[in-house]
Every structure is written in structure tokens, then in C-alpha cells.
C-alpha atoms as a PDB file:
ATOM      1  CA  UNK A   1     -34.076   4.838 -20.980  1.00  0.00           C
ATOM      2  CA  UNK A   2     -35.107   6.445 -17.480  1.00  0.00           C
ATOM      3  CA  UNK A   3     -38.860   6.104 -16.474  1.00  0.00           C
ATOM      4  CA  UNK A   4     -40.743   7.969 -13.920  1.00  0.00           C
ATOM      5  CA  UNK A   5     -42.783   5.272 -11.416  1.00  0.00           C
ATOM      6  CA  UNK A   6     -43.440   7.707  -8.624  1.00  0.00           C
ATOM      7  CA  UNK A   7     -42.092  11.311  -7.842  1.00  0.00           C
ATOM      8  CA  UNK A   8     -42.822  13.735  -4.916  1.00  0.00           C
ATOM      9  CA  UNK A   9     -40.561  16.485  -3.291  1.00  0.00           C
ATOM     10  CA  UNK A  10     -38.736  14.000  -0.800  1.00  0.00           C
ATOM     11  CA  UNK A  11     -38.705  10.911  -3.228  1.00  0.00           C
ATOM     12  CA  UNK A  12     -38.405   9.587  -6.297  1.00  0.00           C
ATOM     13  CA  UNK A  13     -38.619   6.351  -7.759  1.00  0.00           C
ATOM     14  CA  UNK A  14     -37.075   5.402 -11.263  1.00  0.00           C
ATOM     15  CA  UNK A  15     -36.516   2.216 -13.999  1.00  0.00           C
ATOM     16  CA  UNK A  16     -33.823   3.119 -15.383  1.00  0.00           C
ATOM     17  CA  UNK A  17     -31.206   0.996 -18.166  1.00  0.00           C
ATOM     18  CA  UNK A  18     -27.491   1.836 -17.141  1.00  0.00           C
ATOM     19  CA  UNK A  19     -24.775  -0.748 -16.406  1.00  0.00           C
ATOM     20  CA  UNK A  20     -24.645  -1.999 -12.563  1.00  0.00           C
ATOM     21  CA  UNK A  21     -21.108  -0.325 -12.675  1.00  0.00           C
ATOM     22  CA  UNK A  22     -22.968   3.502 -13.654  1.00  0.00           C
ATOM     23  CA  UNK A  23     -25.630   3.461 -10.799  1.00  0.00           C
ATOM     24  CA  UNK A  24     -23.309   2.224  -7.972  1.00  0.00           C
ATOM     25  CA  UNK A  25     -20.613   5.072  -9.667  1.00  0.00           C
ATOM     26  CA  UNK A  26     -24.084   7.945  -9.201  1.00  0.00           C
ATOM     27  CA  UNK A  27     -25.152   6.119  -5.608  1.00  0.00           C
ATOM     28  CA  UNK A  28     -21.751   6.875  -4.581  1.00  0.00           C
ATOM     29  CA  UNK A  29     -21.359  10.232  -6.118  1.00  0.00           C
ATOM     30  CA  UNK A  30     -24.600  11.280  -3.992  1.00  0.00           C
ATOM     31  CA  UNK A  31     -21.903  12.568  -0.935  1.00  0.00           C
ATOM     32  CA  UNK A  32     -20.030  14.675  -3.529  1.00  0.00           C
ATOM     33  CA  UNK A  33     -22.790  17.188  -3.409  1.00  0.00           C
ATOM     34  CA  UNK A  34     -22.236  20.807  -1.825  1.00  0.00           C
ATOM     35  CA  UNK A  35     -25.264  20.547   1.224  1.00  0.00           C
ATOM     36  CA  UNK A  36     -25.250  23.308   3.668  1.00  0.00           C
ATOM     37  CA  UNK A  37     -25.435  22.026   7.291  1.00  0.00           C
ATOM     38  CA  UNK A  38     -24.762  24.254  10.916  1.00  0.00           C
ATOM     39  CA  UNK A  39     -21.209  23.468  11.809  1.00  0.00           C
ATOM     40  CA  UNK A  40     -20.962  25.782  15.212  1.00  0.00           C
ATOM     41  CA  UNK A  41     -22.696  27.061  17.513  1.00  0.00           C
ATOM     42  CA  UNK A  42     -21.991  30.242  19.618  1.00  0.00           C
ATOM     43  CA  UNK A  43     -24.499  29.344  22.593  1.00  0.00           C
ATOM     44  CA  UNK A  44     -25.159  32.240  25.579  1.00  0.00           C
ATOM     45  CA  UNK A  45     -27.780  30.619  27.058  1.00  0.00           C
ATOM     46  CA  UNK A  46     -28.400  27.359  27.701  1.00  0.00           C
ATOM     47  CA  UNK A  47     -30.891  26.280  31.251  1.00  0.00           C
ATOM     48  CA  UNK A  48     -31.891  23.259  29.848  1.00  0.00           C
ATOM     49  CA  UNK A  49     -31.230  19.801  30.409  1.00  0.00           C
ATOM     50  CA  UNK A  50     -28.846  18.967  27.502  1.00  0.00           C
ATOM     51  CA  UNK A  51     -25.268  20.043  27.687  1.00  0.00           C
ATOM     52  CA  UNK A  52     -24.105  22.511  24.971  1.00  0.00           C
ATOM     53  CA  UNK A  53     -22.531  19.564  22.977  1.00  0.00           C
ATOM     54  CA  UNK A  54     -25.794  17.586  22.561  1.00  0.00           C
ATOM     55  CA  UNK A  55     -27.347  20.898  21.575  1.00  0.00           C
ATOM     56  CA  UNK A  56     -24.953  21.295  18.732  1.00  0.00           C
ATOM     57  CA  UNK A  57     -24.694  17.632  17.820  1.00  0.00           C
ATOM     58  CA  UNK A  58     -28.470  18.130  17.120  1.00  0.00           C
ATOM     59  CA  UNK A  59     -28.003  21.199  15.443  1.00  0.00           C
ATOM     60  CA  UNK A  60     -26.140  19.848  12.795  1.00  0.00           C
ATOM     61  CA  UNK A  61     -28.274  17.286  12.218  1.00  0.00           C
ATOM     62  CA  UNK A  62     -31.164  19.972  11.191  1.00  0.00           C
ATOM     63  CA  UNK A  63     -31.247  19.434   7.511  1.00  0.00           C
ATOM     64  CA  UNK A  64     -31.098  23.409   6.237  1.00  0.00           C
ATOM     65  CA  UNK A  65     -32.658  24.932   2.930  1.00  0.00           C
ATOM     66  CA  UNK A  66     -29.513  24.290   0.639  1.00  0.00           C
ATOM     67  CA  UNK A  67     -28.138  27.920  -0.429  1.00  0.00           C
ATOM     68  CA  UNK A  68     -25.999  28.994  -3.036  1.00  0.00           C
ATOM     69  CA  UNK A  69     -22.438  29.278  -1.821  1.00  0.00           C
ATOM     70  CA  UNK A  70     -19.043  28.283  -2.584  1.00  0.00           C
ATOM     71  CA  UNK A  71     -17.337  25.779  -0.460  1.00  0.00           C
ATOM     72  CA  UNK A  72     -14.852  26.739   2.148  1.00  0.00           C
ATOM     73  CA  UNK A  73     -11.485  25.484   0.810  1.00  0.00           C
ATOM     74  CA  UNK A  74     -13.111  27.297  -2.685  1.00  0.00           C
ATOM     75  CA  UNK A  75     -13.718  30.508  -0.908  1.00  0.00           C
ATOM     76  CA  UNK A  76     -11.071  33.697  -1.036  1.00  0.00           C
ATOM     77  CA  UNK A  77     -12.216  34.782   2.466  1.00  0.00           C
ATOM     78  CA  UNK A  78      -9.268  32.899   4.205  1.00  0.00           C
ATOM     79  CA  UNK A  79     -11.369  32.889   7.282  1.00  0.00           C
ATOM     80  CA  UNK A  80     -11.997  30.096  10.062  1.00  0.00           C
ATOM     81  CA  UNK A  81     -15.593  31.225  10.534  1.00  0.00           C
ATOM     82  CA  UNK A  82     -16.580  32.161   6.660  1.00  0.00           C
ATOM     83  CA  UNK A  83     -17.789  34.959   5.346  1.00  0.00           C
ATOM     84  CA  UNK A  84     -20.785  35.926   3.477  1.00  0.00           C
ATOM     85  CA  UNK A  85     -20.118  34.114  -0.048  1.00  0.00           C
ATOM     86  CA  UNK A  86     -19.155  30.380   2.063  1.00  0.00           C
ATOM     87  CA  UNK A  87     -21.546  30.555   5.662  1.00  0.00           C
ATOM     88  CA  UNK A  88     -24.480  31.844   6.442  1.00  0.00           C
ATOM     89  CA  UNK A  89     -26.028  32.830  10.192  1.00  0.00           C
ATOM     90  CA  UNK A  90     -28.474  31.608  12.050  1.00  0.00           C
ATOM     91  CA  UNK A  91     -29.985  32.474  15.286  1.00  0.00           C
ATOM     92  CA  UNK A  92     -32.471  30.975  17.877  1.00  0.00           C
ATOM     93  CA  UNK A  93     -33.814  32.078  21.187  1.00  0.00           C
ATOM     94  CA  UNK A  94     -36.444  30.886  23.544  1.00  0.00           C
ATOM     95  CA  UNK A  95     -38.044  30.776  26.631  1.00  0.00           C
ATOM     96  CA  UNK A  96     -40.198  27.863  28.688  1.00  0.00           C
ATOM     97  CA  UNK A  97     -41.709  26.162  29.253  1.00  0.00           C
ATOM     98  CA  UNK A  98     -41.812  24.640  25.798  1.00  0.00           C
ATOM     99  CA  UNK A  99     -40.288  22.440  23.641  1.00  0.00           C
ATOM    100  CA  UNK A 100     -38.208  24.029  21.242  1.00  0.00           C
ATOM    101  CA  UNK A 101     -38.451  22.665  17.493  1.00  0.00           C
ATOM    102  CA  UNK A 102     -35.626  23.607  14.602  1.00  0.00           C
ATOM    103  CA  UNK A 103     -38.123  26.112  12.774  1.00  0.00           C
ATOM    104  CA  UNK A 104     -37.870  28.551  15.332  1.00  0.00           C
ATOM    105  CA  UNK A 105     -34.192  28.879  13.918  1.00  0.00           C
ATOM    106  CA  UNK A 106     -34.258  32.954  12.451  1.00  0.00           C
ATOM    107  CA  UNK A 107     -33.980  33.422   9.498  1.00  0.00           C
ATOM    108  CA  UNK A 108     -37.869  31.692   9.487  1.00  0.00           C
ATOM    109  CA  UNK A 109     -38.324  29.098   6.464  1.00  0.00           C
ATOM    110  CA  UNK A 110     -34.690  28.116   7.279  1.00  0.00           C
ATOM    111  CA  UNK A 111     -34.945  24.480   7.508  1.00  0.00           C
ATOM    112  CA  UNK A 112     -36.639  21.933   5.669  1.00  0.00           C
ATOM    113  CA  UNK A 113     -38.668  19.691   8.557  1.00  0.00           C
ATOM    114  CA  UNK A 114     -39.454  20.366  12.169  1.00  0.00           C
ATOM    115  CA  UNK A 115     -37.640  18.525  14.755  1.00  0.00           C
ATOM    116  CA  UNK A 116     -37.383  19.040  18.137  1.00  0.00           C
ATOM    117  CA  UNK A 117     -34.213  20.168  19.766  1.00  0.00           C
ATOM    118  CA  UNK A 118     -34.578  20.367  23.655  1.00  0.00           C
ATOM    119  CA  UNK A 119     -37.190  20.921  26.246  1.00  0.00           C
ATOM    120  CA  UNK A 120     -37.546  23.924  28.722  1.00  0.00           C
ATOM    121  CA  UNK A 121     -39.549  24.262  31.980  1.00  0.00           C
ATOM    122  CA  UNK A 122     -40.843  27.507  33.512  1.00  0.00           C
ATOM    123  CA  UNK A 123     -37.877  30.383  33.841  1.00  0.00           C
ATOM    124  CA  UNK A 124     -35.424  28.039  31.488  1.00  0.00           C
ATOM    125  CA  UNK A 125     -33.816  29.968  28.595  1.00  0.00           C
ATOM    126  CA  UNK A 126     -32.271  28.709  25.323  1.00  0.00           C
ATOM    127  CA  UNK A 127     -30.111  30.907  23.094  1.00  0.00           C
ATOM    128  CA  UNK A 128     -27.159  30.185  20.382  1.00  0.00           C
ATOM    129  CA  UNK A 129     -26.068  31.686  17.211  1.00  0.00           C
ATOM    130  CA  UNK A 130     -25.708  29.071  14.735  1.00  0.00           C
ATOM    131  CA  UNK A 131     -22.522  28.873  11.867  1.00  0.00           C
ATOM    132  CA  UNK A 132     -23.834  27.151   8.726  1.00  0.00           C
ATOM    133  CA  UNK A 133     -21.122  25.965   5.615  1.00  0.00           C
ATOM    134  CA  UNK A 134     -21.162  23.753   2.814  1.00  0.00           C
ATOM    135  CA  UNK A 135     -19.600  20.494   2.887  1.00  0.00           C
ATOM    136  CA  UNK A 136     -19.628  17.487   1.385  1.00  0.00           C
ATOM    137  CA  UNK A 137     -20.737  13.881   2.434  1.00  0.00           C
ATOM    138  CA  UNK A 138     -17.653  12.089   2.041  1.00  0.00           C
ATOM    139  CA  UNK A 139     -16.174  14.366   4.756  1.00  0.00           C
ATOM    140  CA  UNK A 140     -19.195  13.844   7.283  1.00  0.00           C
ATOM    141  CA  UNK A 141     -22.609  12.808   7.538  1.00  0.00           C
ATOM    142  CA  UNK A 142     -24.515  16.138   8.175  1.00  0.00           C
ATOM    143  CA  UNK A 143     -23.700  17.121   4.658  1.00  0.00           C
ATOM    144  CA  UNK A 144     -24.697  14.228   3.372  1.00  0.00           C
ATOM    145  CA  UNK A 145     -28.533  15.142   1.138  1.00  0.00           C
ATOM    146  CA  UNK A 146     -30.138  11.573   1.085  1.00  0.00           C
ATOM    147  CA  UNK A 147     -30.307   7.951   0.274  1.00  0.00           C
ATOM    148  CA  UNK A 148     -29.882   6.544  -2.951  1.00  0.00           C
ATOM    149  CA  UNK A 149     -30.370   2.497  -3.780  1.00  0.00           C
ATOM    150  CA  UNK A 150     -31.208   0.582  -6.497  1.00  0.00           C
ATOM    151  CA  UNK A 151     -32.252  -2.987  -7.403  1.00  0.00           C
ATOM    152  CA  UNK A 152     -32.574  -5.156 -10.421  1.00  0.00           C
ATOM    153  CA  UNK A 153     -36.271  -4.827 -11.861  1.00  0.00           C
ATOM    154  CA  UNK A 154     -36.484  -8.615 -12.044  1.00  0.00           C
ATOM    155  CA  UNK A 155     -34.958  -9.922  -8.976  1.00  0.00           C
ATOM    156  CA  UNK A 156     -35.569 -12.798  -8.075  1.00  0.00           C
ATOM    157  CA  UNK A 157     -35.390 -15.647  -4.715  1.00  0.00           C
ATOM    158  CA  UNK A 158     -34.728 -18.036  -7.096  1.00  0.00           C
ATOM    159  CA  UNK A 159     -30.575 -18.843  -7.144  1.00  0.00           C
ATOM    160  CA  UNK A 160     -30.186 -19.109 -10.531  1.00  0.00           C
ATOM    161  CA  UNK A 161     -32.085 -15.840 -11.644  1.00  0.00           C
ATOM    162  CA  UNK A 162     -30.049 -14.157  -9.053  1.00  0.00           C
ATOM    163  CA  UNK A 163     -26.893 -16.295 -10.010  1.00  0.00           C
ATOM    164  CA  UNK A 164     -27.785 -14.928 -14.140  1.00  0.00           C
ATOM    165  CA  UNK A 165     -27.961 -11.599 -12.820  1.00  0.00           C
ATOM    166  CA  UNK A 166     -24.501 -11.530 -11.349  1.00  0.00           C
ATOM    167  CA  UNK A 167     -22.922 -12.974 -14.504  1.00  0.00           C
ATOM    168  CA  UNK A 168     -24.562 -10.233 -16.493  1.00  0.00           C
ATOM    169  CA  UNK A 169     -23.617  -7.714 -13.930  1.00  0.00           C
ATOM    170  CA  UNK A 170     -20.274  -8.768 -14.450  1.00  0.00           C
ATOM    171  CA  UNK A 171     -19.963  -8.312 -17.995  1.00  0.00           C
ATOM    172  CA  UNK A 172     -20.830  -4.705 -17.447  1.00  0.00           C
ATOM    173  CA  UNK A 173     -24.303  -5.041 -19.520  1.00  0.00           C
ATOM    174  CA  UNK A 174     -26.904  -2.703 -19.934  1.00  0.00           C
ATOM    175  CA  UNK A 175     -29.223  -3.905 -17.475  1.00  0.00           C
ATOM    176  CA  UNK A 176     -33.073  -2.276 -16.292  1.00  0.00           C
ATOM    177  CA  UNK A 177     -32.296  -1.398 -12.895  1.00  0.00           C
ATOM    178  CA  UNK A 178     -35.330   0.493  -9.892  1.00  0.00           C
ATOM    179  CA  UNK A 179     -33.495   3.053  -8.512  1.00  0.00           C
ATOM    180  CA  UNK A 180     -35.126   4.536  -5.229  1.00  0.00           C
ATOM    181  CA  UNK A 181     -33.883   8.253  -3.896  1.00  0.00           C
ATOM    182  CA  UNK A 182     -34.714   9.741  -0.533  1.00  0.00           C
ATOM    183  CA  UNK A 183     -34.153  13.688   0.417  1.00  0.00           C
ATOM    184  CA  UNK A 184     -33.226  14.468   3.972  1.00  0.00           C
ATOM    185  CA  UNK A 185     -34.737  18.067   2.952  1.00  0.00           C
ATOM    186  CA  UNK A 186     -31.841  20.336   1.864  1.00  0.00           C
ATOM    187  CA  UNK A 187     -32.628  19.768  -1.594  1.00  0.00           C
ATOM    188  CA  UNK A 188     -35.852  17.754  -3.867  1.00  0.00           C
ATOM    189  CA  UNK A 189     -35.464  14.325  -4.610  1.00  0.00           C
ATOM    190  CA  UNK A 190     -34.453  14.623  -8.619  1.00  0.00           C
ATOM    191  CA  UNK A 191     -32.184  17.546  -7.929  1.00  0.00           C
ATOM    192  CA  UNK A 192     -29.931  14.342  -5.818  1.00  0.00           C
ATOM    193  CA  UNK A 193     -29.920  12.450  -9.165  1.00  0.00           C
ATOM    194  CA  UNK A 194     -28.885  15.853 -11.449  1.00  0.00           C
ATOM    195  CA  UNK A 195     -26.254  16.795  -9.702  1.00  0.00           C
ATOM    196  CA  UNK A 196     -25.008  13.156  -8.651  1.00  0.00           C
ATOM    197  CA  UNK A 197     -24.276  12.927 -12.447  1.00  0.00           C
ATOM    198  CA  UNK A 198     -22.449  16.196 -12.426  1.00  0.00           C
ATOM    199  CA  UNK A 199     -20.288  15.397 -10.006  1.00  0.00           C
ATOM    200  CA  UNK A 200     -19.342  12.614 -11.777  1.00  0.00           C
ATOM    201  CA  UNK A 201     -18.592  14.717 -14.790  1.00  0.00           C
ATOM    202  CA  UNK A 202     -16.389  17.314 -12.758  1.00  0.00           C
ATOM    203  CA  UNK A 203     -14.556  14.146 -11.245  1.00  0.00           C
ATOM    204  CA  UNK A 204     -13.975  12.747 -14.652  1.00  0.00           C
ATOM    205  CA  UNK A 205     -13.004  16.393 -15.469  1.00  0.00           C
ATOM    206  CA  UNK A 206     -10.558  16.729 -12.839  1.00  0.00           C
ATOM    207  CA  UNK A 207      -9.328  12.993 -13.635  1.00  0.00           C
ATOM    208  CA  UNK A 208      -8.314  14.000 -17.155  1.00  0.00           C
ATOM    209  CA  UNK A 209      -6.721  16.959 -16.422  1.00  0.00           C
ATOM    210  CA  UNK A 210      -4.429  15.754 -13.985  1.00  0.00           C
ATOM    211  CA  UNK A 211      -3.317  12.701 -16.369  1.00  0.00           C
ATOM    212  CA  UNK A 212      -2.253  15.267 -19.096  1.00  0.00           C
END
């Protein structure tokens, strides 16, 4: 049984009756989701105060509309940078004085929340072209699309409610569990818990066939 408590774009809150063992196995499968995240920068102008390595550090960070492409080891290209069916391109360029925010990244409607990047004074320039890929979570945090936790619906501060709880969880019993997701942006809230479950199935896939 899965029940709806509250739901918005960048959250989602659930009750939900799964074994303890299931929703730490979806929490976990959360960084096994293909995210697209900017993973170089070509910079030709930089005046500001930040060196070109905080710059892209931040860059990174900018959680980016999630796109439809393959993953780079998954990709035929055979190329460092990508090509068109594993990366996508991104450019920005500004002048002060003004602070420079991640929406002014072209391609507009690129990312999903505005967050400033660096300040410029009068005459200062910023300008980079930005390399976006998928990735996934487990192989660094940029790629990673949000925050998944749960709790048991009738926790307790009392020792032996919490001390019953653990014995259940350790039988593996079906148990009614609030489970609380979080988007960074790349992608909605529910689409975190979809395709957490389907990346359990293609593990589970990929575990079978290699035991045949």
C-alpha cells in the first residue's frame, strides 16, 4: 500500500508498507539514476575574483534540466568530450558589474533554480563554454538527483517501542514506513522514486544474468 500525504514538484511525502530491507535497497538505488550535470568548462574569460577552478566547482554544482541521453561508457562516440547522443553544450557570457546567476547559462530554461555563480565590477568579463554528461551518483555527488529518507510511522522515544521496532525490522516484516524525497531540480520528486525502483530491476537484471 503507498499513500500520498503531500506532493509538489521538489517533494514528496509517502506511507508506504514495504520491508525496512526494500526502502533502504530504493534509498540507496536513488544514485543509480542517469542525472545530467556540467563536467568541464572551456573558460576564455574570466576578470573576476574566483579562480577558474572555483568557477567550475560551482558549475557543476548547477543542478541542469535532466535530458535524454545515453551515458558515456554506453555511448558509440568513443570520444573524451561526447558527442551529441551523451553531452550537451552550454554557454555563458557576461559583463559587470553584476552578479552573475546560473540561468543566464544559454541554452535559456537550462537549469532548474537560480544560483549565483560569481560577482563582477565595472569593465570585469565572465565567459566559459560549459560540457554537460550523464553520470551517476555513486560515482560523484553532482549527479546525484536528491534526498531520499524514511522513518517508521509510529516511532517512538519510548525504548521499548523503538526496541519492538528493531526486532520486527529484523525479521524482514512488512512494516508502514514515511518515506520523505527531496529533488535537487534535475528531475520531479516522484520521477526519484520511479526510476529508483527501476534501477533496482535492471540491477537484479544484470545480477541474474551474470549468475547463469
Amino acid at each position: 500500500m503507498i499513500k500520498t500525504i503531500e506532493k509538489s514538484e521538489e517533494k514528496i511525502k509517502l506511507k508506504i508498507e514495504i520491508p525496512v530491507t526494500l526502502a533502504n535497497a530504493i534509498r540507496r538505488s536513488i544514485n543509480y539514476i542517469p542525472i545530467l550535470a556540467i563536467d568541464s568548462l572551456e573558460i576564455s574569460k574570466n576578470d573576476s575574483a574566483l579562480y577558474d577552478e572555483i568557477i567550475a566547482h560551482r558549475m557543476g554544482l548547477v543542478p541542469l534540466k535532466n535530458e535524454n541521453l545515453k551515458l558515456p561508457w554506453k555511448c558509440d562516440c568513443e570520444k573524451e568530450e561526447g558527442c551529441g547522443k551523451c553531452s550537451s553544450k552550454f554557454k555563458l557570457s557576461a559583463q559587470g558589474p553584476c552578479v552573475v546567476y546560473s540561468d543566464q547559462l544559454a541554452p535559456k530554461n537550462s537549469v532548474s533554480l537560480k544560483m549565483p555563480i560569481t560577482i563582477l565590477d565595472k569593465d570585469q568579463e565572465i565567459e566559459f563554454v560549459a560540457n554537460a554528461k550523464m553520470g551517476l551518483g555513486i560515482n560523484h555527488a553532482k549527479f546525484s538527483p536528491g534526498l531520499l529518507v524514511y522513518k517508521y510511522s509510529d516511532d517512538s522515544d519510548e525504548d521499548s517501542a523503538f526496541d519492538k521496532l528493531v526486532e520486527e525490522t529484523q525479521k524482514d516484516k512488512v512494516m508502514e514506513l514515511e518515506m520523505n524525497i527531496e529533488s535537487w531540480g534535475q528531475i520531479p520528486a516522484k520521477d526519484i522514486f520511479i526510476k529508483s525502483i527501476e534501477a533496482i530491476n535492471e540491477e537484479l537484471k544484470g545480477f541474474v544474468k551474470a549468475i547463469k
